[in-house]
PDB file of N, CA and C in Angstrom:
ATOM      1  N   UNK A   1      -3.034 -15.273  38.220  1.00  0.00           N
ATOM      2  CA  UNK A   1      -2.502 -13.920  38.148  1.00  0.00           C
ATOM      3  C   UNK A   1      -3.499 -13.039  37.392  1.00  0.00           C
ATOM      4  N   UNK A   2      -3.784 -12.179  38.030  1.00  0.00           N
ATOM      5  CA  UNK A   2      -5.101 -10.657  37.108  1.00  0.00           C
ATOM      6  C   UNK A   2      -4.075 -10.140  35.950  1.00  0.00           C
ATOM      7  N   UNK A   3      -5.106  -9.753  34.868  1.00  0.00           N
ATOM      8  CA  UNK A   3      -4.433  -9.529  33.838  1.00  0.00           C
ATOM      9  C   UNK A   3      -3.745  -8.525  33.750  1.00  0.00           C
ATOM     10  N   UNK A   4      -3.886  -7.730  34.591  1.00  0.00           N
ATOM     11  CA  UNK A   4      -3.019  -6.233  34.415  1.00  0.00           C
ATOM     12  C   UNK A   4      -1.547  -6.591  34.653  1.00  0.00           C
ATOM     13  N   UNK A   5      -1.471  -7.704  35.604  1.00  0.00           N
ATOM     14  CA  UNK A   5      -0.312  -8.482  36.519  1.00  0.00           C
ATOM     15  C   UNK A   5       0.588  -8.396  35.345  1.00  0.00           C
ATOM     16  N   UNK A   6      -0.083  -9.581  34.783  1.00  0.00           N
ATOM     17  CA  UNK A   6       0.383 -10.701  33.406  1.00  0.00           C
ATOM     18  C   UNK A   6       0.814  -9.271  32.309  1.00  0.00           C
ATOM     19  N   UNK A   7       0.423  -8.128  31.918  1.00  0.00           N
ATOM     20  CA  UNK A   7       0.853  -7.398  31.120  1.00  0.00           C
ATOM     21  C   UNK A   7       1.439  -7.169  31.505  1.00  0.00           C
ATOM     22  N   UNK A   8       1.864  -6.191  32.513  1.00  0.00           N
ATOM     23  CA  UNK A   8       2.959  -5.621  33.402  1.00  0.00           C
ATOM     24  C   UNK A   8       3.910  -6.294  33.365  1.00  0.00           C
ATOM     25  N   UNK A   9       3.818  -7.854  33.696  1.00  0.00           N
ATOM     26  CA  UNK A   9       4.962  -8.821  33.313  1.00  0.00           C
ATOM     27  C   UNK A   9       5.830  -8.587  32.247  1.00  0.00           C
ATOM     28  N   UNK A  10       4.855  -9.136  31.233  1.00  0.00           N
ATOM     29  CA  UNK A  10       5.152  -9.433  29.871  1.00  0.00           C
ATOM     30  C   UNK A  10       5.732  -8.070  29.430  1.00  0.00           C
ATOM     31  N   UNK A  11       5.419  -6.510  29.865  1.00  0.00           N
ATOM     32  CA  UNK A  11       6.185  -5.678  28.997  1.00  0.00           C
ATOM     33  C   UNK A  11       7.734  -5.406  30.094  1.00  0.00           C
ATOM     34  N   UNK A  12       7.903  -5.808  31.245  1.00  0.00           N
ATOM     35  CA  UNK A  12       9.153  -5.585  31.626  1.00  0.00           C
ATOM     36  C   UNK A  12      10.005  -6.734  31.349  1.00  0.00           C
ATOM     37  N   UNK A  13       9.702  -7.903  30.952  1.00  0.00           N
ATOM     38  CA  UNK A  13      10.026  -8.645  30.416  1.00  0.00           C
ATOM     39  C   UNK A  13      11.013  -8.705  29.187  1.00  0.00           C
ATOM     40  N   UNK A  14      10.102  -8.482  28.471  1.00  0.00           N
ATOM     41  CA  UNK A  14      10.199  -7.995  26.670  1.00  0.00           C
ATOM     42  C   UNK A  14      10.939  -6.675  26.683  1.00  0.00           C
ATOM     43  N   UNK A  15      10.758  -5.362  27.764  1.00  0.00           N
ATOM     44  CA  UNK A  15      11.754  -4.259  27.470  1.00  0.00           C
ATOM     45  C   UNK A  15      12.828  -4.661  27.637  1.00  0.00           C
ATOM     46  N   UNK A  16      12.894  -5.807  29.000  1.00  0.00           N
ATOM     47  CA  UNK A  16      14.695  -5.865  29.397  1.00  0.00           C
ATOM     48  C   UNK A  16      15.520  -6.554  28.259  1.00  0.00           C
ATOM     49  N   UNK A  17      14.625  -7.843  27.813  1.00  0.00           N
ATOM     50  CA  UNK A  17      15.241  -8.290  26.451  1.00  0.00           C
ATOM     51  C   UNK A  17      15.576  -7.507  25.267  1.00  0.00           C
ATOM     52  N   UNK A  18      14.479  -6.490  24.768  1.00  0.00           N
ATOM     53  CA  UNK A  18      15.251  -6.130  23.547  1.00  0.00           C
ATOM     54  C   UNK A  18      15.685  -4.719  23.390  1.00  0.00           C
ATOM     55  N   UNK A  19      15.288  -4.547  25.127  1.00  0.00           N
ATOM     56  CA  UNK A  19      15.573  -3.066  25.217  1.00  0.00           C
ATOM     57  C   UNK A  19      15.088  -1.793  24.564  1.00  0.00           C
ATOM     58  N   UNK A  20      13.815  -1.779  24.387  1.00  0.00           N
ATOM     59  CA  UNK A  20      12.784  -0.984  23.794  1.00  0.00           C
ATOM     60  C   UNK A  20      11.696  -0.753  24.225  1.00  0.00           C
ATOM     61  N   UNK A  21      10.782   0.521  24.447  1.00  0.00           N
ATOM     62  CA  UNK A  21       9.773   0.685  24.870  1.00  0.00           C
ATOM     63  C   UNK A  21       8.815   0.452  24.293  1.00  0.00           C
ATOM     64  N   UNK A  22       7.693  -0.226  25.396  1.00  0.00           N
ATOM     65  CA  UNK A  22       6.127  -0.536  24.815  1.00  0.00           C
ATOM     66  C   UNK A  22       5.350   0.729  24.314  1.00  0.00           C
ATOM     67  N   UNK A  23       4.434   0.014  23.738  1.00  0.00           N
ATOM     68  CA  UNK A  23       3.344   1.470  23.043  1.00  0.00           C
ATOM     69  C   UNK A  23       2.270   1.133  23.152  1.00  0.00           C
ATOM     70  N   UNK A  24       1.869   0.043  22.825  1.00  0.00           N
ATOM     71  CA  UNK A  24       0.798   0.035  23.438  1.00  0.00           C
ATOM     72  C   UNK A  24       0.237  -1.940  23.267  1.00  0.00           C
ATOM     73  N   UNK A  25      -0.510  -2.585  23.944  1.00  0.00           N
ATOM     74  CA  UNK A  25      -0.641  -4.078  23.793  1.00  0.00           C
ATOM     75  C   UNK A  25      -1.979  -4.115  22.635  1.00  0.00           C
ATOM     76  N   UNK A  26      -1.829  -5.000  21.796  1.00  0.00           N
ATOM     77  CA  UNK A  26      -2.944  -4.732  21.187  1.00  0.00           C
ATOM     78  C   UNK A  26      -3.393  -6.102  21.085  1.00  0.00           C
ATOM     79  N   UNK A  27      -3.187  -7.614  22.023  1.00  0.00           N
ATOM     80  CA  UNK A  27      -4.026  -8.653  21.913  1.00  0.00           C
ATOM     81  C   UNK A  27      -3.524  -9.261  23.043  1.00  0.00           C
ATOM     82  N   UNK A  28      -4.329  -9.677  23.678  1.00  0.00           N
ATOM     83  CA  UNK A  28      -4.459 -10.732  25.064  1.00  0.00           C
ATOM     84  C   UNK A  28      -5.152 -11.759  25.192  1.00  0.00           C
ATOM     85  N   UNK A  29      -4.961 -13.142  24.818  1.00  0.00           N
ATOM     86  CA  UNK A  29      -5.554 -14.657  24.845  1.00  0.00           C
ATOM     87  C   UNK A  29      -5.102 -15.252  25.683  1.00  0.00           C
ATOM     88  N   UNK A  30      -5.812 -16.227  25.872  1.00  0.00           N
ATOM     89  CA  UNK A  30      -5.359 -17.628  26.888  1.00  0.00           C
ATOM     90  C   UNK A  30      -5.237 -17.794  25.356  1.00  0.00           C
ATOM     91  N   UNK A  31      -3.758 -19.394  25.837  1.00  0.00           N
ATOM     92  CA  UNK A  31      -4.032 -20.153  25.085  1.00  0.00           C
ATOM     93  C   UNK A  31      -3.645 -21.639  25.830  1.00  0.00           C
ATOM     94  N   UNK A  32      -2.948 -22.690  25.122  1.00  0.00           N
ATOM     95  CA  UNK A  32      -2.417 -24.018  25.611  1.00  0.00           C
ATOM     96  C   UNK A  32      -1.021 -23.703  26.071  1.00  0.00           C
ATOM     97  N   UNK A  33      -0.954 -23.310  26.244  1.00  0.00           N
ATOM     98  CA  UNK A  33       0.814 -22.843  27.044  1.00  0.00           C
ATOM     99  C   UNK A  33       0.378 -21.866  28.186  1.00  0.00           C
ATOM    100  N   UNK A  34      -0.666 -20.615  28.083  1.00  0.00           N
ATOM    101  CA  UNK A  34      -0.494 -20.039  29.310  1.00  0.00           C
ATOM    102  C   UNK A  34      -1.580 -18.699  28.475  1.00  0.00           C
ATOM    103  N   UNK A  35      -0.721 -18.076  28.093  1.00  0.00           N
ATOM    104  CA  UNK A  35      -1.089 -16.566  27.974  1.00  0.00           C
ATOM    105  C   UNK A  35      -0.450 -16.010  26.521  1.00  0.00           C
ATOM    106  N   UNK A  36      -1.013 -15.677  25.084  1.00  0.00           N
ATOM    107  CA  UNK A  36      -0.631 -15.053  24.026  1.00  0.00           C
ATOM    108  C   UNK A  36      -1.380 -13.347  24.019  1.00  0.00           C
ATOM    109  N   UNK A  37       0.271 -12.613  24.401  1.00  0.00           N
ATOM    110  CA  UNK A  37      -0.096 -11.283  23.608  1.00  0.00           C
ATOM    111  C   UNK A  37       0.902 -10.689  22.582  1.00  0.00           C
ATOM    112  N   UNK A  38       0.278  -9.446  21.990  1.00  0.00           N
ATOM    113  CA  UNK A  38       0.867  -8.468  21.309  1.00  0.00           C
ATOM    114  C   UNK A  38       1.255  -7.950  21.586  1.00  0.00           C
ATOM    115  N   UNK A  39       2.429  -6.889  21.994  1.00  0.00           N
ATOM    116  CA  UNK A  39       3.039  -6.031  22.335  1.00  0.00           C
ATOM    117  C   UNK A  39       3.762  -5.155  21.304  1.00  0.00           C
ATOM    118  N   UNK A  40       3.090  -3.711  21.105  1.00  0.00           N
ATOM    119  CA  UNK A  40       3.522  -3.081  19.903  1.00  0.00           C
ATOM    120  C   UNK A  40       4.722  -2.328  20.496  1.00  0.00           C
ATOM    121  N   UNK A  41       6.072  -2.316  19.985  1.00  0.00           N
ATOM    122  CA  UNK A  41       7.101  -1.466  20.267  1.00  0.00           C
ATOM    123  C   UNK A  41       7.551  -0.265  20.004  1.00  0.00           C
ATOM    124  N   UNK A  42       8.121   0.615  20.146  1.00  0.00           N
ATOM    125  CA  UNK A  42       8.868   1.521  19.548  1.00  0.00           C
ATOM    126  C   UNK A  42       9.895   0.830  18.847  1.00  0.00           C
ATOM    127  N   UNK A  43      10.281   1.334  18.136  1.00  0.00           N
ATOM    128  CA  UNK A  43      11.561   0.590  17.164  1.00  0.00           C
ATOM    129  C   UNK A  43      12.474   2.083  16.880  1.00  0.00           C
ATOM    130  N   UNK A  44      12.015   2.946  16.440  1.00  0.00           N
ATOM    131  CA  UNK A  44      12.570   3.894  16.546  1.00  0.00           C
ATOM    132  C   UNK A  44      11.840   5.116  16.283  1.00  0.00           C
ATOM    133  N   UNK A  45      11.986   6.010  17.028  1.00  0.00           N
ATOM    134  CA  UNK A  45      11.354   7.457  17.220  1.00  0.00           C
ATOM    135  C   UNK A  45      12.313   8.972  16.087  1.00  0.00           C
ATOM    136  N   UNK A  46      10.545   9.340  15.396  1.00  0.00           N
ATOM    137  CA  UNK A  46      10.762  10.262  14.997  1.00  0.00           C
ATOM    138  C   UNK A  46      10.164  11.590  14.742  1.00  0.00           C
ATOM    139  N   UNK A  47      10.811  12.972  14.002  1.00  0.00           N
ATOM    140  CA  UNK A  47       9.691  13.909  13.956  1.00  0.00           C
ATOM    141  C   UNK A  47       9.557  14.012  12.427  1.00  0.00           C
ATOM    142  N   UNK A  48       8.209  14.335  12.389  1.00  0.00           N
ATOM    143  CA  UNK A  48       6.846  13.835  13.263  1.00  0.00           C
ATOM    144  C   UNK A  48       6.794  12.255  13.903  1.00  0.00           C
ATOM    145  N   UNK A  49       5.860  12.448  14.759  1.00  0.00           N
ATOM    146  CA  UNK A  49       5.677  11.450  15.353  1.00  0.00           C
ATOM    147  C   UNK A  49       4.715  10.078  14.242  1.00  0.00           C
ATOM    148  N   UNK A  50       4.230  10.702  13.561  1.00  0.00           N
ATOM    149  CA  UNK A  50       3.830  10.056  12.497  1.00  0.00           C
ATOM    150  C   UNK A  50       4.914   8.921  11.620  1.00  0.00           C
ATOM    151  N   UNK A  51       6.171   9.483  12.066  1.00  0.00           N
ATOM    152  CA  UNK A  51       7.253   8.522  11.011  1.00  0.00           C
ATOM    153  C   UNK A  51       7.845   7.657  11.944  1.00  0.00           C
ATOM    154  N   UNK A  52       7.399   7.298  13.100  1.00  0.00           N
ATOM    155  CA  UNK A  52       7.961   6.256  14.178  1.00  0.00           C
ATOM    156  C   UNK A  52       7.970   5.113  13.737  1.00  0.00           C
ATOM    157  N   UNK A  53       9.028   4.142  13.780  1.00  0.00           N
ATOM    158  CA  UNK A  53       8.586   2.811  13.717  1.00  0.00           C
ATOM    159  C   UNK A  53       8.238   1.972  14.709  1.00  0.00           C
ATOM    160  N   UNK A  54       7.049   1.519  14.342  1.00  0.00           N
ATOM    161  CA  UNK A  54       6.091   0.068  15.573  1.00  0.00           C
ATOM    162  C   UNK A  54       6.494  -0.845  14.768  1.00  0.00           C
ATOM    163  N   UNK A  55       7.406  -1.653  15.810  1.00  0.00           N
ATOM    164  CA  UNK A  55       7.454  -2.891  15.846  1.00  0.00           C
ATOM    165  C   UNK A  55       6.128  -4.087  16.586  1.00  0.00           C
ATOM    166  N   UNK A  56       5.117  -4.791  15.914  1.00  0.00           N
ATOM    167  CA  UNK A  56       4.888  -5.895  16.611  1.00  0.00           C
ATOM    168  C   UNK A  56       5.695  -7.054  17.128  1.00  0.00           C
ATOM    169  N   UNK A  57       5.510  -7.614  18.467  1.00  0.00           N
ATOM    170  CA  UNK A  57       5.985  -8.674  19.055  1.00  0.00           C
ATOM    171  C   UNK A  57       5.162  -9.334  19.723  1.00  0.00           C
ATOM    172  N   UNK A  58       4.765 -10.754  19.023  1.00  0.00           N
ATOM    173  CA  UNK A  58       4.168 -11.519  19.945  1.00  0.00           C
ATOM    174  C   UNK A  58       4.477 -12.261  20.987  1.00  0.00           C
ATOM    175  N   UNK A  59       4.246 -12.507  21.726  1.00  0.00           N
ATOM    176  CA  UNK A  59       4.510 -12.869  23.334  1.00  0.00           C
ATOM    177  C   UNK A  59       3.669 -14.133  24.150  1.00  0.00           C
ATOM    178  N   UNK A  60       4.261 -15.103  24.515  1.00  0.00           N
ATOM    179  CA  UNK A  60       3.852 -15.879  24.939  1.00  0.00           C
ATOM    180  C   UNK A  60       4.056 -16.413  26.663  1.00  0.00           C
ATOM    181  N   UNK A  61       3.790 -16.271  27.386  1.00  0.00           N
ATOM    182  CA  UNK A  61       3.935 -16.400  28.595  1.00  0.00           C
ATOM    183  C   UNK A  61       2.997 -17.755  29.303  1.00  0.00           C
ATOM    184  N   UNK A  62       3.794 -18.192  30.570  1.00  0.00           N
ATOM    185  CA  UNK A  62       3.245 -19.500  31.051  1.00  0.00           C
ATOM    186  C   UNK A  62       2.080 -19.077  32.262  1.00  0.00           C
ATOM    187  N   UNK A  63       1.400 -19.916  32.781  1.00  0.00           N
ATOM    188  CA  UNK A  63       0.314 -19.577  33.847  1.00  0.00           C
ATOM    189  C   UNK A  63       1.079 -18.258  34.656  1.00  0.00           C
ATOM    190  N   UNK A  64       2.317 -18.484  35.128  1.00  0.00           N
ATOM    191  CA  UNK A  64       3.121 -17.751  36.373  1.00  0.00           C
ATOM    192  C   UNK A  64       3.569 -16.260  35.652  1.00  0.00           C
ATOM    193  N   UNK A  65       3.227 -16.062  34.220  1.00  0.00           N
ATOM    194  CA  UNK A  65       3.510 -14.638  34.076  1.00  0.00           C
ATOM    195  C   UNK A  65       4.396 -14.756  33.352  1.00  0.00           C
ATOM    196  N   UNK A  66       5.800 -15.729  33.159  1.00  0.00           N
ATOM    197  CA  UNK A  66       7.068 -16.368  33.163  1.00  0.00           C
ATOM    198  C   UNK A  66       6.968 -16.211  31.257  1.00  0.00           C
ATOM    199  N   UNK A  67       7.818 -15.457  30.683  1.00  0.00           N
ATOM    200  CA  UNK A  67       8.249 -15.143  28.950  1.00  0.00           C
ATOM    201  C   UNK A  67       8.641 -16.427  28.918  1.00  0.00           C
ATOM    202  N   UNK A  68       8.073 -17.184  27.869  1.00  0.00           N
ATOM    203  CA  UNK A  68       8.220 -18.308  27.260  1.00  0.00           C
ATOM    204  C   UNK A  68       9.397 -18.108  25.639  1.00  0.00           C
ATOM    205  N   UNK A  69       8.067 -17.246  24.975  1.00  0.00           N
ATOM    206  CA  UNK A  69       8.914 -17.095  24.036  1.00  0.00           C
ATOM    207  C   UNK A  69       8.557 -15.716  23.351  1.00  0.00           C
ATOM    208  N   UNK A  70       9.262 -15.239  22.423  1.00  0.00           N
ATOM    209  CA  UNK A  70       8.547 -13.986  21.582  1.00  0.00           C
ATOM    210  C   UNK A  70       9.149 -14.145  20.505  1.00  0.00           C
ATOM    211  N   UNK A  71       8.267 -12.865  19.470  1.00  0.00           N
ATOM    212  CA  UNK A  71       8.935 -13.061  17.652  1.00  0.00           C
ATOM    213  C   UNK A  71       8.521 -11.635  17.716  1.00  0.00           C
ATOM    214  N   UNK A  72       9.339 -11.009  17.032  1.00  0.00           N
ATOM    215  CA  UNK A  72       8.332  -9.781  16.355  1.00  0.00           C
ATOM    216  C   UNK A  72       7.641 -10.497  14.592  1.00  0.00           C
ATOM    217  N   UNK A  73       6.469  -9.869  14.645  1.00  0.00           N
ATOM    218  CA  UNK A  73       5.510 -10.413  13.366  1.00  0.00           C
ATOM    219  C   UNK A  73       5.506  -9.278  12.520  1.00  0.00           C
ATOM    220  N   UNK A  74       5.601  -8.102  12.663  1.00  0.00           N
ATOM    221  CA  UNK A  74       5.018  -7.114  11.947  1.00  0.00           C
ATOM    222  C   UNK A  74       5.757  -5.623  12.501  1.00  0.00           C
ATOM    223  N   UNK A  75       6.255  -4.600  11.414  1.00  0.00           N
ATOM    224  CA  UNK A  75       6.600  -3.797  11.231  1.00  0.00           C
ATOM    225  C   UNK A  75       6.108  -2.568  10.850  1.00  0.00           C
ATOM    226  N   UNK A  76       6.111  -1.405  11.506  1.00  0.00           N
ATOM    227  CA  UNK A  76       5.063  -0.346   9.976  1.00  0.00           C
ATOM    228  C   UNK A  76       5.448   0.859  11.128  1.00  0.00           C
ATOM    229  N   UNK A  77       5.172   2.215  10.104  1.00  0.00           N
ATOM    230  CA  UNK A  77       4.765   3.591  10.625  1.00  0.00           C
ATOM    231  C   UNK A  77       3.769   3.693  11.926  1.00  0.00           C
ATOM    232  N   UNK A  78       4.038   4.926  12.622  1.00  0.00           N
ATOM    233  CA  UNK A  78       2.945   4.857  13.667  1.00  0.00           C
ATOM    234  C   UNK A  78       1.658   5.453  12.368  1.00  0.00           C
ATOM    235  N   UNK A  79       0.443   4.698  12.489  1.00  0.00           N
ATOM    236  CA  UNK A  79      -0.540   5.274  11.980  1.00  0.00           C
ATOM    237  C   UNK A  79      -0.790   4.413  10.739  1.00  0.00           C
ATOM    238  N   UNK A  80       0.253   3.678  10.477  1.00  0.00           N
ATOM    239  CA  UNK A  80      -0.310   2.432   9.485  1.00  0.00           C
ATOM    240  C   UNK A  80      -0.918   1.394   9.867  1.00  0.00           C
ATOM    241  N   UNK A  81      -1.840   1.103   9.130  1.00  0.00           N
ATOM    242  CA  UNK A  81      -2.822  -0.334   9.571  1.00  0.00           C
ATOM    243  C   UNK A  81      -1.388  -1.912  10.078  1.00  0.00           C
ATOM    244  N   UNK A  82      -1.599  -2.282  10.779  1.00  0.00           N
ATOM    245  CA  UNK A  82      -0.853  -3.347  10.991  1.00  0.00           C
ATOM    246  C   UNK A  82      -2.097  -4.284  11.082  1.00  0.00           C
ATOM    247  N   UNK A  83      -2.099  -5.603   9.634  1.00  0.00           N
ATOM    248  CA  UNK A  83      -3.059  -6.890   9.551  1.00  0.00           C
ATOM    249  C   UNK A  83      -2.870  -7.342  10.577  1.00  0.00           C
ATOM    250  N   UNK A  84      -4.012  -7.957  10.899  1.00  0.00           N
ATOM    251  CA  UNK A  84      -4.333  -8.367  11.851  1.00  0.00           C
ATOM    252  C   UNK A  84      -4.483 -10.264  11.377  1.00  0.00           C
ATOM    253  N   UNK A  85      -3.551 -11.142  12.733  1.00  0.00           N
ATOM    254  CA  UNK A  85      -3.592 -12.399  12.069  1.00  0.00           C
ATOM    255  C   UNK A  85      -4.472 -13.211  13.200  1.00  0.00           C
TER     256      UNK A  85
END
């Protein structure tokens, strides 16, 4: 599957589950299961747009595209550094 596939997957996936919109992906690996990404969320929208909360969620998917599992890892403002692990 081309990777655009495999994202596309993984964020209609992850919206229908927790019911929240993507913002933007910020990591894409192979790994031993299939496919590890990031998927930064909206968590909740505000004004300014500066006071939004991004949720991180990592994402794990099998060769076929197929959500294995997810966690959210990380929390913060739009515009705050989120560490990088």
């Amino acid at each position: 599957m081309e990777p655009t596939a495999l994202v596309s997957r993984a964020k209609q996936q992850l919206e229908a589950l927790i019911g929240l919109s993507t913002d933007t992906i910020s990591r894409f690996d192979r790994n031993a299961e299939g496919w590890l990404l990031n998927i930064d969320m909206l968590e909740h929208s505000a004004i300014p747009r500066t006071h939004d909360l991004i949720a991180r969620y990592e994402v794990v998917l099998d060769e076929a595209g197929t959500l294995l599992r997810w966690r959210r890892t990380a929390r913060t403002q739009r515009g705050q550094l989120l560490e990088e692990s």
